[in-house]
Protein backbone atom coordinates (compact mmCIF):
# COMPACT_ATOMS: atom_id res chain seq x y z
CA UNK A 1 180.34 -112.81 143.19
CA UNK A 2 180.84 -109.89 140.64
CA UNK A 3 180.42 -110.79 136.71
CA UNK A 4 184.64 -110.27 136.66
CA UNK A 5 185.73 -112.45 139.54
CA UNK A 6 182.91 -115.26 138.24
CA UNK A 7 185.25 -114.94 134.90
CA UNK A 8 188.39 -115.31 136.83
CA UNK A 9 186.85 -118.35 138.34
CA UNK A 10 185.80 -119.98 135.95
CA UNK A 11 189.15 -119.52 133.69
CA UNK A 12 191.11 -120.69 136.82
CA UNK A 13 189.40 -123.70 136.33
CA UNK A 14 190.45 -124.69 133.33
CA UNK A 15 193.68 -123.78 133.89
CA UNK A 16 193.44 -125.92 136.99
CA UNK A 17 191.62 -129.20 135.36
CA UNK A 18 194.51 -129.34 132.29
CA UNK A 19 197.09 -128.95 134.65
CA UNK A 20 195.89 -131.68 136.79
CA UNK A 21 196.02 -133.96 133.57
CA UNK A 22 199.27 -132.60 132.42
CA UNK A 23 200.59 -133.72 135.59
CA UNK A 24 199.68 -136.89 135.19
CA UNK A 25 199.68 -137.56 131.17
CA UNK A 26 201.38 -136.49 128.51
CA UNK A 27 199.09 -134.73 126.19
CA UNK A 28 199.22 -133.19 122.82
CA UNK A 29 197.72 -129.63 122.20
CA UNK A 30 195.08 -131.09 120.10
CA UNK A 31 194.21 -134.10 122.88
CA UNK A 32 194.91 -131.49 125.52
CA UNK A 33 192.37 -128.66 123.77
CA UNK A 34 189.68 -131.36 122.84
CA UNK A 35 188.82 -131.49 126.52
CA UNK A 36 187.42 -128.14 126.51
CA UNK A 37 186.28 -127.96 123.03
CA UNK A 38 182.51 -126.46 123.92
CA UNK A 39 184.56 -123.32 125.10
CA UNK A 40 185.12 -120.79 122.74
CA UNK A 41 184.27 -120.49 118.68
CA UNK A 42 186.25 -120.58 115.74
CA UNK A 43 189.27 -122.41 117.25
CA UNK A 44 190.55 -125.72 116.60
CA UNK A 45 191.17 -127.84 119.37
CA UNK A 46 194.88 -127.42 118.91
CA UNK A 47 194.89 -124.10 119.14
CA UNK A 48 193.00 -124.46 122.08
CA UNK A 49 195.35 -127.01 124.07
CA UNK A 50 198.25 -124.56 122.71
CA UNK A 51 196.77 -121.39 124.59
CA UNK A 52 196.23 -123.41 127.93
CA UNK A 53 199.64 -124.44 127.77
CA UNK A 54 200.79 -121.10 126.81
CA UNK A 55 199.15 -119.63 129.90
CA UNK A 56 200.42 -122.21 132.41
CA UNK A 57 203.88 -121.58 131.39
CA UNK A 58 203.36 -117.66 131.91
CA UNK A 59 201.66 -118.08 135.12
CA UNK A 60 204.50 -121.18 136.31
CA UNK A 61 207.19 -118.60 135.13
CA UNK A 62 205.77 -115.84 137.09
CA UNK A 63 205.79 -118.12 140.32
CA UNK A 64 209.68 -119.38 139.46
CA UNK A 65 210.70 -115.87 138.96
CA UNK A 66 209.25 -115.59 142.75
CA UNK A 67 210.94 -118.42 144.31
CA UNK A 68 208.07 -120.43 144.20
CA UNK A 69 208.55 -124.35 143.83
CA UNK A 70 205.21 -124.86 141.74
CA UNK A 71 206.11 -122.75 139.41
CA UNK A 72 209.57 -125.45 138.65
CA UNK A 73 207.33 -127.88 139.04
CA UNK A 74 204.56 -126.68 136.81
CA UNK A 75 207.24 -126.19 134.30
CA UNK A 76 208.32 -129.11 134.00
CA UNK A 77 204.93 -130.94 133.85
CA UNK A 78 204.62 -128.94 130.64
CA UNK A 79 208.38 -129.73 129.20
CA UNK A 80 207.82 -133.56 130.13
CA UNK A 81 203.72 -133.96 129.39
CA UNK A 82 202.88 -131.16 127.93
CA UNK A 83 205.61 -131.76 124.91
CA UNK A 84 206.25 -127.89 125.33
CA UNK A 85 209.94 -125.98 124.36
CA UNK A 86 208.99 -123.00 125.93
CA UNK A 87 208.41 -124.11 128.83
CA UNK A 88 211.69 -126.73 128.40
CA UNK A 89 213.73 -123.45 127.18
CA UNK A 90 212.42 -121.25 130.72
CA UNK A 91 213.53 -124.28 132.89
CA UNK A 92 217.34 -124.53 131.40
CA UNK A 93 217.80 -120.58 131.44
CA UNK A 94 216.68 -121.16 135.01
CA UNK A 95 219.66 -123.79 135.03
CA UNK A 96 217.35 -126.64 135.32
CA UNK A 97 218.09 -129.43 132.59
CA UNK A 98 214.76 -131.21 131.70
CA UNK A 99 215.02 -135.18 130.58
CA UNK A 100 211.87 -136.08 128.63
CA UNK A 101 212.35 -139.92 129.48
CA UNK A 102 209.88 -142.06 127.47
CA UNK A 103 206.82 -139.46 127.89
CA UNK A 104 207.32 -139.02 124.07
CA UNK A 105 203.68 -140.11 122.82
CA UNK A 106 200.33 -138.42 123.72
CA UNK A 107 198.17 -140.92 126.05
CA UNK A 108 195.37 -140.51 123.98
CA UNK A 109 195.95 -140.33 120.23
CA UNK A 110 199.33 -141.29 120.14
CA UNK A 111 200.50 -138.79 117.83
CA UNK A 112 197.98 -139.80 115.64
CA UNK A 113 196.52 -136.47 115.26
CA UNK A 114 200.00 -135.06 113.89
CA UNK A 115 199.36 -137.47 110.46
CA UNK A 116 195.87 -136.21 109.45
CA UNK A 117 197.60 -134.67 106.63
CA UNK A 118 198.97 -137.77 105.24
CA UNK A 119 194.97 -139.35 106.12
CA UNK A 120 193.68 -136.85 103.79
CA UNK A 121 196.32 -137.18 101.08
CA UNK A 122 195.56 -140.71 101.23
CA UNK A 123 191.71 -140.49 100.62
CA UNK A 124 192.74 -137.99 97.96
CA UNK A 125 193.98 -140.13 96.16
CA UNK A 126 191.80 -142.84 96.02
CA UNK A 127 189.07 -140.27 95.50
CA UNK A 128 190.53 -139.31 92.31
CA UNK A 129 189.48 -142.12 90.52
CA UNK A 130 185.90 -141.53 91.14
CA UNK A 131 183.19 -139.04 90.00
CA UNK A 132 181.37 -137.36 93.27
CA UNK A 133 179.93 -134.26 94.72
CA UNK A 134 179.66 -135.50 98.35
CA UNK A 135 181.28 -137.49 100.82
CA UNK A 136 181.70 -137.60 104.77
CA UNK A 137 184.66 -139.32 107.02
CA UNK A 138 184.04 -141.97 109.21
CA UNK A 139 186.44 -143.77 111.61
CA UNK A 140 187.07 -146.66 112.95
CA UNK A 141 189.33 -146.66 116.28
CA UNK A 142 190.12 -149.95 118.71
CA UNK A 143 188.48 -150.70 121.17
CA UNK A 144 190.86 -150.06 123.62
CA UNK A 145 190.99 -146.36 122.30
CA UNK A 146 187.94 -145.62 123.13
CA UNK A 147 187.86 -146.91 126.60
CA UNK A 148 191.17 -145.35 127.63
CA UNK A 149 189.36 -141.71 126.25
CA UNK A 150 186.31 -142.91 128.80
CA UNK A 151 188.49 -143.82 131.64
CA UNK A 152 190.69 -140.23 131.06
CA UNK A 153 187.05 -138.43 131.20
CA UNK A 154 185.65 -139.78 133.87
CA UNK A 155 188.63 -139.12 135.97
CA UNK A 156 188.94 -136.00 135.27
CA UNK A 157 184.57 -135.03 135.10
CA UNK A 158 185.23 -133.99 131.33
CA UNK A 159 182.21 -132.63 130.42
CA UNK A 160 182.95 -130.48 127.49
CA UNK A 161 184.63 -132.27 125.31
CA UNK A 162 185.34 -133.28 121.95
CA UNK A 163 185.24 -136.88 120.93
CA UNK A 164 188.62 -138.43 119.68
CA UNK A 165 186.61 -139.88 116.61
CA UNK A 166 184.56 -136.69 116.17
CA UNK A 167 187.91 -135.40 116.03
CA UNK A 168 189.31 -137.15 113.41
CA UNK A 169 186.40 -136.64 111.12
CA UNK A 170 185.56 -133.36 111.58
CA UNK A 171 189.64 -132.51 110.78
CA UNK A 172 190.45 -134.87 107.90
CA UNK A 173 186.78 -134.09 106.42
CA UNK A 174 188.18 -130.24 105.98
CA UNK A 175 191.08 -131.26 104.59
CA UNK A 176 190.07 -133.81 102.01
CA UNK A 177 187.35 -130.78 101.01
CA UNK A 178 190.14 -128.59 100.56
CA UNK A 179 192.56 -130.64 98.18
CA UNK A 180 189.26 -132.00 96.52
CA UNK A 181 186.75 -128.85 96.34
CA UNK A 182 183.95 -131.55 97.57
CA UNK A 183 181.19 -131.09 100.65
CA UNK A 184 180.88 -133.12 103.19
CA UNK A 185 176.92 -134.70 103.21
CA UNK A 186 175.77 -135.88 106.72
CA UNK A 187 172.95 -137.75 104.61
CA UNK A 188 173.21 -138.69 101.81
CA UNK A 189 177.15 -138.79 101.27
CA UNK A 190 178.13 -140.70 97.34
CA UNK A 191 181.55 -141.87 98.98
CA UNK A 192 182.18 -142.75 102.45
CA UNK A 193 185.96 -142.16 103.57
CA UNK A 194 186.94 -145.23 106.30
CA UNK A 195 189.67 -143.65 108.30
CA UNK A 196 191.47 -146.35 110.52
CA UNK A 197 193.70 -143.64 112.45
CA UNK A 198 195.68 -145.96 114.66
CA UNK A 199 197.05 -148.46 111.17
CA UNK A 200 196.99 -145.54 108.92
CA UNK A 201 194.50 -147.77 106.97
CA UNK A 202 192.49 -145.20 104.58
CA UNK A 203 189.39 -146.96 102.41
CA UNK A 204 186.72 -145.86 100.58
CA UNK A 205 182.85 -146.94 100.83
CA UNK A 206 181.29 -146.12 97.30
CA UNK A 207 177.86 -145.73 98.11
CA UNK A 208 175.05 -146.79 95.24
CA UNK A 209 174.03 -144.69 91.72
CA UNK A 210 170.78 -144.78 91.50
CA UNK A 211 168.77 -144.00 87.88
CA UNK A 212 165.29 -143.98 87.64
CA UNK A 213 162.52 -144.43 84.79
CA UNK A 214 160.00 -146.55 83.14
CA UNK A 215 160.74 -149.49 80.50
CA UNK A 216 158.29 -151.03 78.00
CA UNK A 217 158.84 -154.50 77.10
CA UNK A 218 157.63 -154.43 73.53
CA UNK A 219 158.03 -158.30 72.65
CA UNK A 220 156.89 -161.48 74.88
CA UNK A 221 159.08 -164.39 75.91
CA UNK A 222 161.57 -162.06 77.99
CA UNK A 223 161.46 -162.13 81.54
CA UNK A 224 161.70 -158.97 83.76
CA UNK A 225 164.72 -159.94 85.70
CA UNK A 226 167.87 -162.23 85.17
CA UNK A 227 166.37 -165.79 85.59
CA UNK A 228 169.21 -168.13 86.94
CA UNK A 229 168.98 -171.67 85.90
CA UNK A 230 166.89 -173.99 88.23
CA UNK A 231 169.25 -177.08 88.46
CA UNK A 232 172.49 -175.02 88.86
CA UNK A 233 171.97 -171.68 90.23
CA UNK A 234 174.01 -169.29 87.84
CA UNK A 235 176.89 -171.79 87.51
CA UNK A 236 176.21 -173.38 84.12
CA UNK A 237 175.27 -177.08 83.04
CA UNK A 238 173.73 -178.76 80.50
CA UNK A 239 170.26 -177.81 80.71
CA UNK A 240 170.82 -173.86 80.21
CA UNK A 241 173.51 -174.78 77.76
CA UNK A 242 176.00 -173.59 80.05
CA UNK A 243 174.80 -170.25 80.18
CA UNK A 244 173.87 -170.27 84.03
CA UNK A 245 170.41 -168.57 83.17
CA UNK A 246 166.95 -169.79 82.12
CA UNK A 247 166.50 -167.41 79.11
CA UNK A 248 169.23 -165.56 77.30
CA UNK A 249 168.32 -161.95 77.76
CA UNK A 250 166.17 -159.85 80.51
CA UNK A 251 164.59 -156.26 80.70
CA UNK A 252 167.61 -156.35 83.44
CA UNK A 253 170.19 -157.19 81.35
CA UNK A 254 169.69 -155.10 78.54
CA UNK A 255 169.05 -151.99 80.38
CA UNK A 256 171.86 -152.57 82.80
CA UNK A 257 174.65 -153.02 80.43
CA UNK A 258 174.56 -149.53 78.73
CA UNK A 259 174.63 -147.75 82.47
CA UNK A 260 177.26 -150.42 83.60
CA UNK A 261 179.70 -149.16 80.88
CA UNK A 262 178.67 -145.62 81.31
CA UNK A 263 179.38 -145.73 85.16
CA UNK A 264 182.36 -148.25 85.09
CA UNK A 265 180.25 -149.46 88.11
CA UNK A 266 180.53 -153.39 89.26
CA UNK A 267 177.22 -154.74 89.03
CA UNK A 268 173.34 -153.85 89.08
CA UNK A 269 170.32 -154.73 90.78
CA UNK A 270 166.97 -153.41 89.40
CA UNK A 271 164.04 -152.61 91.23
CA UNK A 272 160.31 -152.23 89.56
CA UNK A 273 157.03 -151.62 90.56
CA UNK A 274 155.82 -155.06 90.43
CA UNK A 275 156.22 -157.34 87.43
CA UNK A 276 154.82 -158.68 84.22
CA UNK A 277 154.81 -162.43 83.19
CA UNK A 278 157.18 -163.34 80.63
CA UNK A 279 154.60 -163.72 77.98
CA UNK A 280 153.13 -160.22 78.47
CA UNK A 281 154.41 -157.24 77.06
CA UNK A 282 154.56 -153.92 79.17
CA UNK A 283 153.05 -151.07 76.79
CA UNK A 284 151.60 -148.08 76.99
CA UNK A 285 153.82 -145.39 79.54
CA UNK A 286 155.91 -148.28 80.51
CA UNK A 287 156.56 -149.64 83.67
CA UNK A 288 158.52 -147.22 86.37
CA UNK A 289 161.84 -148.89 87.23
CA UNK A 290 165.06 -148.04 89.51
CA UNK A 291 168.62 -149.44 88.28
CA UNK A 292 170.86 -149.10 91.44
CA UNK A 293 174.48 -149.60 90.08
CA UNK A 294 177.24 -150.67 93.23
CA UNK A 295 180.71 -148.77 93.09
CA UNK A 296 179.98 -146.44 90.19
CA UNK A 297 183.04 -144.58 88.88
CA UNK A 298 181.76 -142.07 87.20
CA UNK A 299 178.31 -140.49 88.36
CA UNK A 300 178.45 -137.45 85.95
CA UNK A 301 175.89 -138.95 83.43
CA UNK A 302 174.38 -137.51 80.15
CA UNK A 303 170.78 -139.13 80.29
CA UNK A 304 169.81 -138.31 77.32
CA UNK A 305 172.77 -140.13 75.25
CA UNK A 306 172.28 -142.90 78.45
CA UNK A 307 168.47 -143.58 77.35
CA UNK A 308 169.75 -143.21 73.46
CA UNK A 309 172.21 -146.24 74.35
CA UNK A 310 169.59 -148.39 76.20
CA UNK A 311 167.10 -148.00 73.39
CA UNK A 312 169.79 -148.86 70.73
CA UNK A 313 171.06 -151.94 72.55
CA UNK A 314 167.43 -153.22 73.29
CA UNK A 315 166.27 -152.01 69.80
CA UNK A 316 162.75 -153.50 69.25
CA UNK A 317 162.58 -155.57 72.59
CA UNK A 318 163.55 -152.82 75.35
CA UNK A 319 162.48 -149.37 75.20
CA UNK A 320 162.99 -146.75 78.26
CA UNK A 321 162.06 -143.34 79.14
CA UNK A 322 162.42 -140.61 81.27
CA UNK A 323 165.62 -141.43 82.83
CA UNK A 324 166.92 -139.42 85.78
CA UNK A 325 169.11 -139.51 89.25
CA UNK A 326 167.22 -140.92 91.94
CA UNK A 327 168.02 -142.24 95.57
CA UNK A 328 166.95 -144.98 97.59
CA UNK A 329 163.58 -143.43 98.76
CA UNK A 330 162.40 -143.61 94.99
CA UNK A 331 162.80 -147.43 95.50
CA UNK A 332 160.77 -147.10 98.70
CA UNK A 333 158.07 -145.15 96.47
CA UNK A 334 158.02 -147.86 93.80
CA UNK A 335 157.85 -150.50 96.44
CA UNK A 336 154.36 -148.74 97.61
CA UNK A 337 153.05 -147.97 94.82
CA UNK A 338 152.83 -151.73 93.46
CA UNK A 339 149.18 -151.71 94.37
CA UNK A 340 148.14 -148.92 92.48
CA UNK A 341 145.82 -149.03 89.48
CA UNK A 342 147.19 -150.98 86.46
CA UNK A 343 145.00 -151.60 82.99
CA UNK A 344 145.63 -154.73 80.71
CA UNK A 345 144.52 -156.02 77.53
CA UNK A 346 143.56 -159.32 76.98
CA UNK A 347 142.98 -162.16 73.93
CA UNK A 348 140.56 -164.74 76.01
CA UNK A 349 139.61 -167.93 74.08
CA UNK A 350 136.24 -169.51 74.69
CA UNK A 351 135.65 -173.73 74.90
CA UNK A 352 131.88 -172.83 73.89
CA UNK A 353 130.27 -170.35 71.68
CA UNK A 354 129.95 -166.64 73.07
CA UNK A 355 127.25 -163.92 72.41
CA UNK A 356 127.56 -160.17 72.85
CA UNK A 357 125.23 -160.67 75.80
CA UNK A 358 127.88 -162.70 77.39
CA UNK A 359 129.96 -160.31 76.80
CA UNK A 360 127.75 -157.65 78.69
CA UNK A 361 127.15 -159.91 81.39
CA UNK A 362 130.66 -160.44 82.48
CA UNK A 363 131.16 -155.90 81.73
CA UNK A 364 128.30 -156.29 84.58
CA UNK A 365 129.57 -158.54 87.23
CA UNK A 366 133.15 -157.84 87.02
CA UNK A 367 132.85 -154.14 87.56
CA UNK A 368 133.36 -152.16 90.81
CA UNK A 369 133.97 -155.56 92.32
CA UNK A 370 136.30 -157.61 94.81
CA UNK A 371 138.51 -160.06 93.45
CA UNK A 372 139.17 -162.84 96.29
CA UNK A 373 142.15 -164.86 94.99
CA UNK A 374 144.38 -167.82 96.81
CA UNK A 375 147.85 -167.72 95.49
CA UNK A 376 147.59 -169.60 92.05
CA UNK A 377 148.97 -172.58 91.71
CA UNK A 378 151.69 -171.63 88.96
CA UNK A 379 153.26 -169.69 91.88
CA UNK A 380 152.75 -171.59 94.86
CA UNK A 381 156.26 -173.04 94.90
CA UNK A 382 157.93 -169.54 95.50
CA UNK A 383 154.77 -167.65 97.69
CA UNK A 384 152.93 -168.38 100.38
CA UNK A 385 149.59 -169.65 100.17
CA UNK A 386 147.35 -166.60 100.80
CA UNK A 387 143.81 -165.13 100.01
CA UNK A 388 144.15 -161.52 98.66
CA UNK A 389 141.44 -159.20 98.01
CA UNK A 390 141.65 -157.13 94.58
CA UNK A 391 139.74 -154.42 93.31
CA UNK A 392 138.51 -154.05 89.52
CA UNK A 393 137.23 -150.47 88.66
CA UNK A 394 136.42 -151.14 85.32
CA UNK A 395 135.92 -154.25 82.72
CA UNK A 396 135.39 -153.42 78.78
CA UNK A 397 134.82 -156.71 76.74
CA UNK A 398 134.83 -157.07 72.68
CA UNK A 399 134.04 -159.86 70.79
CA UNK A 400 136.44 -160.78 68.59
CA UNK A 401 135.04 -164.13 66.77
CA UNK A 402 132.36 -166.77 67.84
CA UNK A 403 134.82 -167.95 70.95
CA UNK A 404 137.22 -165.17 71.53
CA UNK A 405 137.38 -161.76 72.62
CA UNK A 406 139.29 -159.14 74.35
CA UNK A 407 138.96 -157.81 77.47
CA UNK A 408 140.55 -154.51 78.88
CA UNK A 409 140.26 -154.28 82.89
CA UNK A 410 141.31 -151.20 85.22
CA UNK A 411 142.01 -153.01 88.52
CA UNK A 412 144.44 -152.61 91.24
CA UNK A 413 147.85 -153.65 90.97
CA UNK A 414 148.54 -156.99 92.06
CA UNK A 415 145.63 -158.90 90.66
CA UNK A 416 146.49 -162.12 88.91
CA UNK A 417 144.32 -161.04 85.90
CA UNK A 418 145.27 -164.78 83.57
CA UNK A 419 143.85 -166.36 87.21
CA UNK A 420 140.76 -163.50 86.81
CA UNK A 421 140.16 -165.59 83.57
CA UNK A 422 140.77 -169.31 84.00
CA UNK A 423 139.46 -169.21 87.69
CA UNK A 424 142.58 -171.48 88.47
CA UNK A 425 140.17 -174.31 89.57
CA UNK A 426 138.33 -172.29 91.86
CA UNK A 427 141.05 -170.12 93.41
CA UNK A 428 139.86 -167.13 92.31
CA UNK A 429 136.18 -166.05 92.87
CA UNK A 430 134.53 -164.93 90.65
CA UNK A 431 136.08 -164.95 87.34
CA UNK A 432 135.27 -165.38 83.25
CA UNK A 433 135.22 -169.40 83.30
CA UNK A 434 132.81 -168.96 86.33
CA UNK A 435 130.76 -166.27 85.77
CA UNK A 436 129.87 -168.08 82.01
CA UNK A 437 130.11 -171.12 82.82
CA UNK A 438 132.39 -171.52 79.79
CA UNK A 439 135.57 -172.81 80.07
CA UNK A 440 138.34 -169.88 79.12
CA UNK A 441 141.93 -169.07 78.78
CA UNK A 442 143.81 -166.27 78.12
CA UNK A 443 145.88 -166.38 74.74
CA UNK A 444 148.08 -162.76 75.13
CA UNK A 445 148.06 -160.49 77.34
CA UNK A 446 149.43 -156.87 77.62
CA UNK A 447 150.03 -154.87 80.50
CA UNK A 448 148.79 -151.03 79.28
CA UNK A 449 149.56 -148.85 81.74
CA UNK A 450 150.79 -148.81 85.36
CA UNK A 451 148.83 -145.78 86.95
CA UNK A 452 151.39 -143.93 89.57
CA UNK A 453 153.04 -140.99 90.41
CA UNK A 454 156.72 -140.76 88.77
């Protein structure tokens, strides 16, 4: 077969297929179109579905003009299904009156795709009261939608086609990009527009803000994270004074409340690359940190008046640094890098007498060693009862006074250093009380510097 007759072929065919649905259902350019939307580039689908319709009617005219019955018949599948006036206007000059009947929906979107104007207004309008640079379209469609569009392709071996929901998406996407100068983000959209087509239900899915940087906790007694009351669970009674929490403030809380009232956004979790107990202060760099505010308004932050604001509200308690827009694979980083290296500072007190030989002798043993600790018993009731291995790199001890010194340790994150002290009755092997064979306890402890990449 020559390269021209393959053409004519293969555009008989299509001609062919969307007449046999046009006999059968009524279709609307764009549902009509969709079915051959891998054909061609740079049309829309209803421009598509309006060209085959366009050529049936000249091609059915031709064959009416000839005193051919198909070419009535043909006509009138396009009047009736095919929702088309030329064709209805050829038929009554050819004294043939056309009635429409109840055909007056498309069989697949039901007219749906004639409002995606009114879809995108909607989402406009909601958009407006939030700050973004990206968003896609999703929609939802029944059930029964979807299996009708199934049914209509396999009877008819669609096989380049167009998805109904694709459709939608793709369509109302443009147009809420055009009214609101936005791009659509296939991964990483800010705001999700829900499209419900069929209820004309428009909503809006305001994905996470996420800020990133490291805090240093400059005063003991204030816990990382809000600490909800253990007899009532956030609701308030009389042993947290009504308050719902264990201690008044938090790192949490008094970072969160600045960015809350900068992003108008709902609530806040926070997210940290491990923890330090309430009685130890976080020094040195700080500790690196991830505040991930839910429905943010705004988005558009200056982070230099943001960290201003943080370190004015947590003024000699709460200090942060290097703030800057992060996602949730910078949570994923600070999740994995909890075992990094970390250096503390320690005040240990002594039952017995200590000499700067001691001292040397515990610098010896507790360098370039494994740490082999059960879960210590001050944390048993909320972790599981497991043996973890630590390493500690490097161990620099001071006397201080005849039963107390400090100790500064490079080890890897995780270690329960007050355990590495006490030897929480024999939980952790070796440690200070053991090596000595003098009872010890740590009296303060700081947490210097948490070694990891930003």
């Amino acid at each position: 077969m020559s390269e021209s007759k393959h053409k004519r072929s293969a555009q008989k065919g299509v001609l062919q297929k969307a007449l046999r649905m046009l006999e059968k259902y009524p279709l609307c350019d764009s549902c009509l179109g969709r079915q051959f939307a891998l054909l061609g580039h740079g049309f829309e689908n209803n421009e598509r579905g309006s060209a085959i319709k366009l050529a049936l009617t000249l091609e059915a005219h031709a064959q009416a003009i000839a005193e051919k019955k198909q070419g009535r018949k043909i006509l009138k599948a396009l009047a009736i299904n095919g929702f088309s006036n030329p064709a209805k206007e050829i038929l009554e000059k050819l004294d043939q009156h056309v009635e429409t009947g109840d055909f007056s929906t498309c069989f697949l979107c039901q007219d749906k795709l004639v409002i995606l104007d009114q879809l995108a207004e909607k989402a406009a309008v909601l958009l407006s009261q939030y700050e973004f640079n990206s968003f896609l379209v999703g929609v939802e469609l029944p059930l029964k939608v979807g299996e009708l569009e199934d049914e209509f392709r396999a009877e008819f071996n669609v096989d380049q086609a167009e998805s109904l929901r694709k459709e939608f998406a793709r369509t109302v996407g443009k147009r809420i990009g055009a009214r609101t100068g936005k791009e659509v983000d296939f991964k990483r959209p800010e705001i999700v527009v829900l499209l419900e087509p069929f209820s004309e239900v428009v909503r809006l899915q305001v994905n996470p803000l996420f800020v990133s940087g490291r805090y240093k906790k400059l005063v003991r007694s204030i816990p990382q994270s809000k600490w909800y009351c253990s007899e009532c669970w956030g609701r308030g009674c009389e042993k947290c004074n009504w308050t719902g929490k264990m201690y008044p403030e938090s790192v949490q809380e008094i970072v969160e409340k600045p960015l809350l009232e900068a992003t108008s956004g709902l609530s806040a979790s926070f997210h940290a690359s491990g923890r330090e107990d309430i009685d130890a202060r976080m020094l040195g760099n700080g500790r690196p940190f991830v505040i991930e505010v839910t429905t943010p308004k705004k988005r558009f932050l200056d982070l230099e008046e943001l960290q201003r604001a943080v370190n004015v509200h947590g003024s000699g308690k709460v200090e942060v640094s290097g703030l800057k827009v992060a996602n949730r694979d910078t949570i994923r980083r600070l999740k994995g890098g909890e075992s990094k290296q970390k250096e503390y500072r320690l005040l240990v007190e002594f039952e017995n007498k200590i000499t700067v030989k001691d001292l040397r002798f515990l610098e010896e043993n507790l360098t370039n060693i494994i740490i082999k600790q059960s879960t210590p018993v001050r944390v048993l009731h909320r972790r599981a009862d497991l043996i973890r291995e630590k390493y500690i790199y490097d161990v620099d001890v001071k006397k201080l006074s005849p039963k107390k010194a400090e100790m500064k340790l490079r080890c890897q994150g995780g270690l329960y250093v007050k355990e590495l002290v006490t030897g929480d009755e024999g939980r952790t092997v070796p440690s200070v009380s053991g090596l000595l064979k003098n009872k010890a306890k740590p009296m303060e402890l700081d947490v210097l510097n948490v070694i990891m990449e930003d």
